[in-house]
C-alpha atoms as a PDB file:
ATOM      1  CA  UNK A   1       0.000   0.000   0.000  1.00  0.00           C
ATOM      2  CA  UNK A   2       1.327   3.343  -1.161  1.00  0.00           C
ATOM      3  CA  UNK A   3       0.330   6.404   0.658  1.00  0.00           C
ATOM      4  CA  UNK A   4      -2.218   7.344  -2.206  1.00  0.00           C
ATOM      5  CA  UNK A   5      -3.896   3.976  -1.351  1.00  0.00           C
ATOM      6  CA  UNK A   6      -3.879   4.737   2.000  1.00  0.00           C
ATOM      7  CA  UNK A   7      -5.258   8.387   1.628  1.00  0.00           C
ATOM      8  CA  UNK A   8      -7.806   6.757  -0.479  1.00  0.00           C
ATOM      9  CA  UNK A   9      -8.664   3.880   2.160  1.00  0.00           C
ATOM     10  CA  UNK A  10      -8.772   6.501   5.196  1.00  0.00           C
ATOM     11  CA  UNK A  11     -11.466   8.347   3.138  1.00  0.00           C
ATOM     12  CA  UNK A  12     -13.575   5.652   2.272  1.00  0.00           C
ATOM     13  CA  UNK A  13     -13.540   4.394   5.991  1.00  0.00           C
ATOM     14  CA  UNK A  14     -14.104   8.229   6.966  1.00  0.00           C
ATOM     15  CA  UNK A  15     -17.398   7.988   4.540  1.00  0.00           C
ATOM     16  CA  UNK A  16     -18.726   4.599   6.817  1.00  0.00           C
ATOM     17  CA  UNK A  17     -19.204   7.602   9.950  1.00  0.00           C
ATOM     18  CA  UNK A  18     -22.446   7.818   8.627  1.00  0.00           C
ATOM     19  CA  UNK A  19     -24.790   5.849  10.523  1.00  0.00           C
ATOM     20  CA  UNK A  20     -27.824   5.522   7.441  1.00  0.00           C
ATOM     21  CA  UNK A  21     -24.187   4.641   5.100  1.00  0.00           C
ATOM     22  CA  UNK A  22     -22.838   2.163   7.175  1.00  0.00           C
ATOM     23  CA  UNK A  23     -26.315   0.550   6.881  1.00  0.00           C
ATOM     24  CA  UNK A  24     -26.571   0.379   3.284  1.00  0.00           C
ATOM     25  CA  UNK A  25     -23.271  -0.797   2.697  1.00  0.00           C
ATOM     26  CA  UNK A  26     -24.134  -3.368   5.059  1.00  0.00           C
ATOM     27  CA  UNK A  27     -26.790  -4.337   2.818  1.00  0.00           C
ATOM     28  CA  UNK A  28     -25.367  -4.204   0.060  1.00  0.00           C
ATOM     29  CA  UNK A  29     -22.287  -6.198   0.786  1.00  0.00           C
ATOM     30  CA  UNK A  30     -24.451  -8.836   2.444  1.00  0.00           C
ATOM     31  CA  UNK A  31     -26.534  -9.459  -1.027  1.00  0.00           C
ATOM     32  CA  UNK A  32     -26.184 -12.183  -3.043  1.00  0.00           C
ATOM     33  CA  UNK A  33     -26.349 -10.522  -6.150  1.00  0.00           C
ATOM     34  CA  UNK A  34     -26.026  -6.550  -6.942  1.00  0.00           C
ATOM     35  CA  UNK A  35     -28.995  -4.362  -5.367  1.00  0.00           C
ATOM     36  CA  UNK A  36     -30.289  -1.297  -7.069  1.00  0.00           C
ATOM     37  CA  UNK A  37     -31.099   1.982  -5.139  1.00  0.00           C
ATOM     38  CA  UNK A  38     -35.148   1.301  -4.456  1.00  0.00           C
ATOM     39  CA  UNK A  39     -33.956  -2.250  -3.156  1.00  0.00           C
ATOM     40  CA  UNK A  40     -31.072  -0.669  -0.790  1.00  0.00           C
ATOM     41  CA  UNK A  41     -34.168   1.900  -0.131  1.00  0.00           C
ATOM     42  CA  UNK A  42     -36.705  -0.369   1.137  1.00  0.00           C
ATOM     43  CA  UNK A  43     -34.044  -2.328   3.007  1.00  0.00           C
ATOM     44  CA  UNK A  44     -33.068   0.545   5.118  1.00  0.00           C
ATOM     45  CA  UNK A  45     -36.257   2.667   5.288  1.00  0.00           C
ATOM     46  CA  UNK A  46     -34.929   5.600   3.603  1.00  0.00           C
ATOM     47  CA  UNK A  47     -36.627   7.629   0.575  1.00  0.00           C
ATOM     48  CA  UNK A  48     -35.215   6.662  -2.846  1.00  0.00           C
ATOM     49  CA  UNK A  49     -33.283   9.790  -3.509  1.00  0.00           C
ATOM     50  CA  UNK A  50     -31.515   9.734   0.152  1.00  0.00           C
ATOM     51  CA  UNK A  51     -30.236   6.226  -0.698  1.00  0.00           C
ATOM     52  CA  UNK A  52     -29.202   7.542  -4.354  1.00  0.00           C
ATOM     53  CA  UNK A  53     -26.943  10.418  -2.227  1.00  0.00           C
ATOM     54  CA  UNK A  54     -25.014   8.040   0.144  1.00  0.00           C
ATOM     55  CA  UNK A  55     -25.138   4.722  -2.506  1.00  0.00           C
ATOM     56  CA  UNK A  56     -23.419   7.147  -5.188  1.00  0.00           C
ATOM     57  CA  UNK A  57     -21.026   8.247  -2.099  1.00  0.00           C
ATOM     58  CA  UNK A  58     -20.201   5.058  -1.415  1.00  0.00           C
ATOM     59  CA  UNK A  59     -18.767   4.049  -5.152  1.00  0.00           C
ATOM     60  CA  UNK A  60     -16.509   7.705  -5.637  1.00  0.00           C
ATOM     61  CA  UNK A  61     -15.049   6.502  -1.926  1.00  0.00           C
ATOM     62  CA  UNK A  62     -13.794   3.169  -3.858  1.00  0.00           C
ATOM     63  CA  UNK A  63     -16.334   0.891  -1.352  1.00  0.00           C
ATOM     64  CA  UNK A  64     -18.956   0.178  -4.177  1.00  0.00           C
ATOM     65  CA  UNK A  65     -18.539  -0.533  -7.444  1.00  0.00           C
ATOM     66  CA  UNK A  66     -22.021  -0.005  -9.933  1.00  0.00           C
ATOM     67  CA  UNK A  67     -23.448  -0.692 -13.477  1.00  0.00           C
ATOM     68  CA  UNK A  68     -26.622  -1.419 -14.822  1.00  0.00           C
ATOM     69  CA  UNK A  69     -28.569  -4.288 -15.377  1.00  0.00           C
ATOM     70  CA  UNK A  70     -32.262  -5.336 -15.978  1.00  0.00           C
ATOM     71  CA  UNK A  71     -33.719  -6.430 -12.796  1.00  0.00           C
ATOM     72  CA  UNK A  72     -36.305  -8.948 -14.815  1.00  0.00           C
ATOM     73  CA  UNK A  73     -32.887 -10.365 -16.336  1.00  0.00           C
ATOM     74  CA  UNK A  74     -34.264 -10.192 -19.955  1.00  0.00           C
ATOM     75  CA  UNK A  75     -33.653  -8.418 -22.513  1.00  0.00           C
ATOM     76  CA  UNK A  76     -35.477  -6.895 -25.868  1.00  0.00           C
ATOM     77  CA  UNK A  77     -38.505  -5.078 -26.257  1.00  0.00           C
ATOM     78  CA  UNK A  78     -40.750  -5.455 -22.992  1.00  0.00           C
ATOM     79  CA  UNK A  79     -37.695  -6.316 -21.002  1.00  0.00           C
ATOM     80  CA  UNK A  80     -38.061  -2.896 -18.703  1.00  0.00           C
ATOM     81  CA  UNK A  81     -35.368  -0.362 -18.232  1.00  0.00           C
ATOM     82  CA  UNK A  82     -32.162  -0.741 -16.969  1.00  0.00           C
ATOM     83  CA  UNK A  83     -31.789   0.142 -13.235  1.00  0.00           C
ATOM     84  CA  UNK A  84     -28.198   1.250 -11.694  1.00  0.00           C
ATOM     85  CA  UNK A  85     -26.861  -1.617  -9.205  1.00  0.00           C
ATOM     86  CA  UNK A  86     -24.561  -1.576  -6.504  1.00  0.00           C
ATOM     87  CA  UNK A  87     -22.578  -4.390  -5.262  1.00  0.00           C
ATOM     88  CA  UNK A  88     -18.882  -4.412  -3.040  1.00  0.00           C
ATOM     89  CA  UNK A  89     -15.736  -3.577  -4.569  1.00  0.00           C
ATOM     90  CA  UNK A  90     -13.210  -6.050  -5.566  1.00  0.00           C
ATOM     91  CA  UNK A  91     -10.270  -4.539  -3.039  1.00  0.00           C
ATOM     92  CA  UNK A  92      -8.928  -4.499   0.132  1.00  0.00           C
ATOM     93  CA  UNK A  93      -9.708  -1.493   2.412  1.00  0.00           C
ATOM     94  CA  UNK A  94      -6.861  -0.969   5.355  1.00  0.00           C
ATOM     95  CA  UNK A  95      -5.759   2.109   7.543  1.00  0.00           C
ATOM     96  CA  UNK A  96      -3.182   1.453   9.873  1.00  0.00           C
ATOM     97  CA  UNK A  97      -1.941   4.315  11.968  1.00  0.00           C
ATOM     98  CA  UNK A  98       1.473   4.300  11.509  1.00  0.00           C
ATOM     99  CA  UNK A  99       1.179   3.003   8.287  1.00  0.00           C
ATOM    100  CA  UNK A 100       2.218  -0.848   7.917  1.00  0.00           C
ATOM    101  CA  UNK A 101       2.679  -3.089   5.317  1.00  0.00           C
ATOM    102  CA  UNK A 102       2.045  -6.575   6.696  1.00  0.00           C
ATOM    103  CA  UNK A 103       1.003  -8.003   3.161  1.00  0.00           C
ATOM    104  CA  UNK A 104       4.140  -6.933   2.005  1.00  0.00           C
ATOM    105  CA  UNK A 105       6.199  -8.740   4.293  1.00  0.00           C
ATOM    106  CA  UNK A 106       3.555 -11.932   3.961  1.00  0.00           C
ATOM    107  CA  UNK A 107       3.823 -12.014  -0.052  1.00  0.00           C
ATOM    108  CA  UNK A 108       7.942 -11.217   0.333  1.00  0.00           C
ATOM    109  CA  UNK A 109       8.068 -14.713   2.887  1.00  0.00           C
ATOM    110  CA  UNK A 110       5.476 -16.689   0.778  1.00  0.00           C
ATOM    111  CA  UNK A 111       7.254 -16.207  -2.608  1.00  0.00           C
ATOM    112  CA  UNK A 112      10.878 -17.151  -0.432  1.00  0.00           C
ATOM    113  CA  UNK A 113       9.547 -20.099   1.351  1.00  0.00           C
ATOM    114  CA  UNK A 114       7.793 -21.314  -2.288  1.00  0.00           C
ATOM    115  CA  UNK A 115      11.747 -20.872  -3.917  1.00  0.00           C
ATOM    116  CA  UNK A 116      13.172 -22.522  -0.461  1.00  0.00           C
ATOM    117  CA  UNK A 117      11.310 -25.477  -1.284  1.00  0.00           C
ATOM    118  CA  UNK A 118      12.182 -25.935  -4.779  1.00  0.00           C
ATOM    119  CA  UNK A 119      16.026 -25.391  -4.445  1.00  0.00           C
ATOM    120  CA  UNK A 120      16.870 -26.186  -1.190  1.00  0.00           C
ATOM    121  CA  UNK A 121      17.959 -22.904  -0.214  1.00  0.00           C
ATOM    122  CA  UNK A 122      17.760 -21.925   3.487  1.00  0.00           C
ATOM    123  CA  UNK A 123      14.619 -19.997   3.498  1.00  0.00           C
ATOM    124  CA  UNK A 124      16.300 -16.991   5.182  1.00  0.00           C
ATOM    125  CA  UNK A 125      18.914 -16.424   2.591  1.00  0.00           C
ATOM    126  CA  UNK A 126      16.059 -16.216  -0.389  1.00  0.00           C
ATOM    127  CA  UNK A 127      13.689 -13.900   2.131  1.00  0.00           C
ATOM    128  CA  UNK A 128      16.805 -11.493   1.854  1.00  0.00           C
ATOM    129  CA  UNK A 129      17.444 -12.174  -1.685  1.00  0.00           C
ATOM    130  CA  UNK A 130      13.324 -11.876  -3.052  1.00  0.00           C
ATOM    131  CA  UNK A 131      13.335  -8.797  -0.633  1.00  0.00           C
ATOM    132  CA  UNK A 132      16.283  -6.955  -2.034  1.00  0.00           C
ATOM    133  CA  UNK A 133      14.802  -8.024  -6.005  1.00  0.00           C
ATOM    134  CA  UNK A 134      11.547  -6.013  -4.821  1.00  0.00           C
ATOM    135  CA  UNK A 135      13.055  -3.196  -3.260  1.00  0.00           C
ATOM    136  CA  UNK A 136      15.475  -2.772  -6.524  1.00  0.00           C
ATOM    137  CA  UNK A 137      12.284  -2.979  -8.567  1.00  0.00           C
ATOM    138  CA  UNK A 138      10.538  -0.148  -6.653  1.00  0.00           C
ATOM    139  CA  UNK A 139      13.621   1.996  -6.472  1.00  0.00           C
ATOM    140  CA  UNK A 140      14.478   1.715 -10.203  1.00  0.00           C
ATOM    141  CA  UNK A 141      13.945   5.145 -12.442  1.00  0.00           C
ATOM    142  CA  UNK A 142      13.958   5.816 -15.904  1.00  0.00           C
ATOM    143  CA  UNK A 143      16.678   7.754 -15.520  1.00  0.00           C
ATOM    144  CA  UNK A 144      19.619   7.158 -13.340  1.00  0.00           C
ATOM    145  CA  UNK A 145      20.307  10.256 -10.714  1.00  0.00           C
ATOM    146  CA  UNK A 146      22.494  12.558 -11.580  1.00  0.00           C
ATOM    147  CA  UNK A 147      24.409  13.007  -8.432  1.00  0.00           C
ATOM    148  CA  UNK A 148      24.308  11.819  -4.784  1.00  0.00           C
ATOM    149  CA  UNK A 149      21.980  14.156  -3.570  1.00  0.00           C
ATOM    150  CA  UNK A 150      19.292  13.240  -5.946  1.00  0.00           C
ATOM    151  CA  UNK A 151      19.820   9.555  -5.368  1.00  0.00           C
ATOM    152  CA  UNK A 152      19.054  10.229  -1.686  1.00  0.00           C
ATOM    153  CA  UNK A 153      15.767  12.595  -2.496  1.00  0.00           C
ATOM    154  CA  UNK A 154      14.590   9.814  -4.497  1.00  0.00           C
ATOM    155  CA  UNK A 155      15.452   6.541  -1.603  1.00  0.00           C
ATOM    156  CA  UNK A 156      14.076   8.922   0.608  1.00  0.00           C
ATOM    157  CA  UNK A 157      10.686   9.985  -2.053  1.00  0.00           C
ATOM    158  CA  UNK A 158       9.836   5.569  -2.161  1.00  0.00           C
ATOM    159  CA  UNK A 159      10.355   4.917   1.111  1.00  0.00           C
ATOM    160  CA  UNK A 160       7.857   7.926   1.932  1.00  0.00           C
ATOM    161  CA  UNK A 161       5.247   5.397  -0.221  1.00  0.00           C
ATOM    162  CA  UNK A 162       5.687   2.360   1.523  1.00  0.00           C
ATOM    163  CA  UNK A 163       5.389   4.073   5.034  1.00  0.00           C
ATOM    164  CA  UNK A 164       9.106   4.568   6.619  1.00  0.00           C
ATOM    165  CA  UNK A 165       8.426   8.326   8.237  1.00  0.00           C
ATOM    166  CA  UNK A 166      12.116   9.385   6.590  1.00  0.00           C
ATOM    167  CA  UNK A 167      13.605  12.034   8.541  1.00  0.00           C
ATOM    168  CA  UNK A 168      16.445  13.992   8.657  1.00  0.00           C
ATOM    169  CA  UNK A 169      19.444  13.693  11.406  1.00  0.00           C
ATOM    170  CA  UNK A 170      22.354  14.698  11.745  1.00  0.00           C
ATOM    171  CA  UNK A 171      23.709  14.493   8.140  1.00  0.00           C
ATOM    172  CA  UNK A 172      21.701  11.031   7.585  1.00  0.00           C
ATOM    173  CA  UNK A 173      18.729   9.790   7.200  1.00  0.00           C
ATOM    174  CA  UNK A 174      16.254   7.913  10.087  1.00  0.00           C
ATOM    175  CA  UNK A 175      12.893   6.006   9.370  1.00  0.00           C
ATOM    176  CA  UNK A 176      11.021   6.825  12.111  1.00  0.00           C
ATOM    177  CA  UNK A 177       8.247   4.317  11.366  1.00  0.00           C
ATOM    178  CA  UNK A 178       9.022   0.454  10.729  1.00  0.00           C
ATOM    179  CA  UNK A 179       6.260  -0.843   8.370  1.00  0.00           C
ATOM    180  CA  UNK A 180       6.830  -4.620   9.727  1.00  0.00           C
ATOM    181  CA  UNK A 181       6.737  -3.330  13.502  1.00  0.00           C
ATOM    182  CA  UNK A 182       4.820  -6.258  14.980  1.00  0.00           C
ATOM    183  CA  UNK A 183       6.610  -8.701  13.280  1.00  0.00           C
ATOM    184  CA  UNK A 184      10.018  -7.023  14.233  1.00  0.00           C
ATOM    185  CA  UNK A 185       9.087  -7.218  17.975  1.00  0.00           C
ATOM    186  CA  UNK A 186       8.352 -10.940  17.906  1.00  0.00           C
ATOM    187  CA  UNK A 187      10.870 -11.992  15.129  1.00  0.00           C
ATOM    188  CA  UNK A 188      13.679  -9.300  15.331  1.00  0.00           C
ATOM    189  CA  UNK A 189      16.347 -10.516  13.519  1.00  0.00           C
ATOM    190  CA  UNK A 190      14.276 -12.230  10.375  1.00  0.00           C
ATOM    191  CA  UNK A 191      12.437  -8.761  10.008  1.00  0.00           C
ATOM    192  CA  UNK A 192      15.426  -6.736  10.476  1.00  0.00           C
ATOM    193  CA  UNK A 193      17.388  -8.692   7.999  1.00  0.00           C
ATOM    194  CA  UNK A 194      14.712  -8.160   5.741  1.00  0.00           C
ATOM    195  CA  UNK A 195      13.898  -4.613   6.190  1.00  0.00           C
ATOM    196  CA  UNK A 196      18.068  -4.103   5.412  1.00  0.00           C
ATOM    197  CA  UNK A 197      17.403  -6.136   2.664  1.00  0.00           C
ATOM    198  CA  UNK A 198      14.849  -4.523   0.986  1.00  0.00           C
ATOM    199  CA  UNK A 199      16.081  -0.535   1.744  1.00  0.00           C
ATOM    200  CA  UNK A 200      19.386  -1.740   0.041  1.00  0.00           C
ATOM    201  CA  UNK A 201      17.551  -2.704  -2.681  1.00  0.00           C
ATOM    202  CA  UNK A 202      15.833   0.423  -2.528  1.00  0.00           C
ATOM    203  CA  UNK A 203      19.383   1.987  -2.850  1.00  0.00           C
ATOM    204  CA  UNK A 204      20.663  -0.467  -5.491  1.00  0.00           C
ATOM    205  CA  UNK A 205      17.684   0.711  -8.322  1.00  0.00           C
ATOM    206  CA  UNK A 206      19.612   3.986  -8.024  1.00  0.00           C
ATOM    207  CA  UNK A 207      22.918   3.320  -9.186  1.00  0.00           C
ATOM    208  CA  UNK A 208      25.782   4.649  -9.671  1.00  0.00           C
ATOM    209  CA  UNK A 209      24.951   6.980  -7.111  1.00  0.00           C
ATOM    210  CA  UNK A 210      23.167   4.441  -4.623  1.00  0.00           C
ATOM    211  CA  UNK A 211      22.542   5.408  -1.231  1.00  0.00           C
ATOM    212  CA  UNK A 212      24.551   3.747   2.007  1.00  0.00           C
ATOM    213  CA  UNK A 213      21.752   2.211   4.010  1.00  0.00           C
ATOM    214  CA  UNK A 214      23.130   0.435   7.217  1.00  0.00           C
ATOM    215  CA  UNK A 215      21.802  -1.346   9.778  1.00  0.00           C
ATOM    216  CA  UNK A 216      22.313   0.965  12.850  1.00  0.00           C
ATOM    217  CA  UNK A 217      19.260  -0.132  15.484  1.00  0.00           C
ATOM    218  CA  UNK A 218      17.567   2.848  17.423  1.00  0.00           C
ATOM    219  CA  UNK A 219      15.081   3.617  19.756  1.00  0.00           C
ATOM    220  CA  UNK A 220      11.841   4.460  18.238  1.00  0.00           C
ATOM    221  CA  UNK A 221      12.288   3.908  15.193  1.00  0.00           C
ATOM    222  CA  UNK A 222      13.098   1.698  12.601  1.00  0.00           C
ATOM    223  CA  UNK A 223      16.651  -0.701  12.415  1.00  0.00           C
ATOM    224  CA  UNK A 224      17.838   1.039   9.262  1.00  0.00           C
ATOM    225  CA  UNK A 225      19.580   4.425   8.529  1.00  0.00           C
ATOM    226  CA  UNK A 226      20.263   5.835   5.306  1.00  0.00           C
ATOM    227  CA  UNK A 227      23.803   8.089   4.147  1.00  0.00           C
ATOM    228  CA  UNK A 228      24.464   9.895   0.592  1.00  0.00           C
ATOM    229  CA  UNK A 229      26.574   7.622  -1.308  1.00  0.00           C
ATOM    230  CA  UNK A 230      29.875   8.473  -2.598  1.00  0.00           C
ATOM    231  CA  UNK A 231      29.899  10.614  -5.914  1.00  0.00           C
END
């Protein structure tokens, strides 16, 4: 999740605040088939237009998806008019406050453990190595930086996305939020490892000015600090 995502997510969830919304949705999600507005209506004991107003609200906040159908299900002359119909979207909705990207770290083990069991790797050496690929693939540009500084700006512009909290200090560069923070308190070494893993990837897309990003554990933040690399 990418902090457009979660802008997105916060604002549908925001949009749920509404008592007579929260019911339709609730409706609507627990329907069989798509509902149109005089179903969602009647359901709730609203007038038509009031559920038109929060359904339509609903679908800009990314909750609802709609299109139109016949209700009779025929079609031709004498088939009836085509009503608009509302039925759940097809994505995930999460806030977490500080942002944190558990799925990442689940699809990151999955995909080593599947490679672990086909080569007979240990599973912790491909978690590093499938977490490194991905952060190489998100840290890649178009265009290489032209200097140091704007190798940095950029390290510092992804890991913004994926929910680090950069900061500046002292010349370098702390995350002040870990986006695996449960998983780091139980399994702190794995996560770590990974987290290094992936922010030197991070680095490594932006060659041949790459960041330094070290493992240099903190309170209060997270295990990994970034440095300009050399020009």
């Amino acid at each position: 999740m990418n902090g457009n995502d979660s802008l997105r997510d916060a604002s549908g969830i925001g949009a749920l605040a509404d008592p007579v919304r929260h019911q339709l949705y609730q409706f609507v999600c627990s329907q069989a088939a798509p509902v149109s507005r005089d179903q969602a209506a009647d359901a709730v004991g609203i007038p038509h237009h009031q559920a038109k107003f929060h359904l339509d609200r609903l679908t800009a906040e990314g909750l609802l998806e709609s299109g139109y159908a016949r209700l009779t299900g025929r079609s031709g002359p004498g088939a009836g008019r085509t009503s608009k119909l509302y039925r759940r979207a097809h994505r995930d909705i999460a806030v977490s406050l500080p942002q944190r990207e558990y799925e990442l770290a689940a699809r990151l083990m999955a995909a080593a453990i599947a490679q672990s069991a086909t080569t007979g790797e240990p599973v912790v050496e491909v978690l590093n190595r499938v977490a490194h690929d991905y952060g190489k693939t998100i840290g890649a540009t178009k265009r290489p930086p032209a200097d140091a500084a704007s190798a940095l700006e950029l390290a510092v512009g992804v890991l913004r996305k994926y929910g680090y909290e950069p900061r500046s200090a002292d010349g370098a560069i702390e995350l002040a939020n870990c986006p695996f923070h449960t998983l780091a308190q139980g399994q702190t070494e794995l996560a770590c490892n990974m987290n290094h893993a992936l922010i030197t990837g991070v680095a490594d897309g932006l060659a041949p000015h790459s960041p330094e990003a070290r493992l240099c554990p903190g309170p209060d933040r997270c295990c990994v600090v970034l440095t300009r690399g050399r020009t």
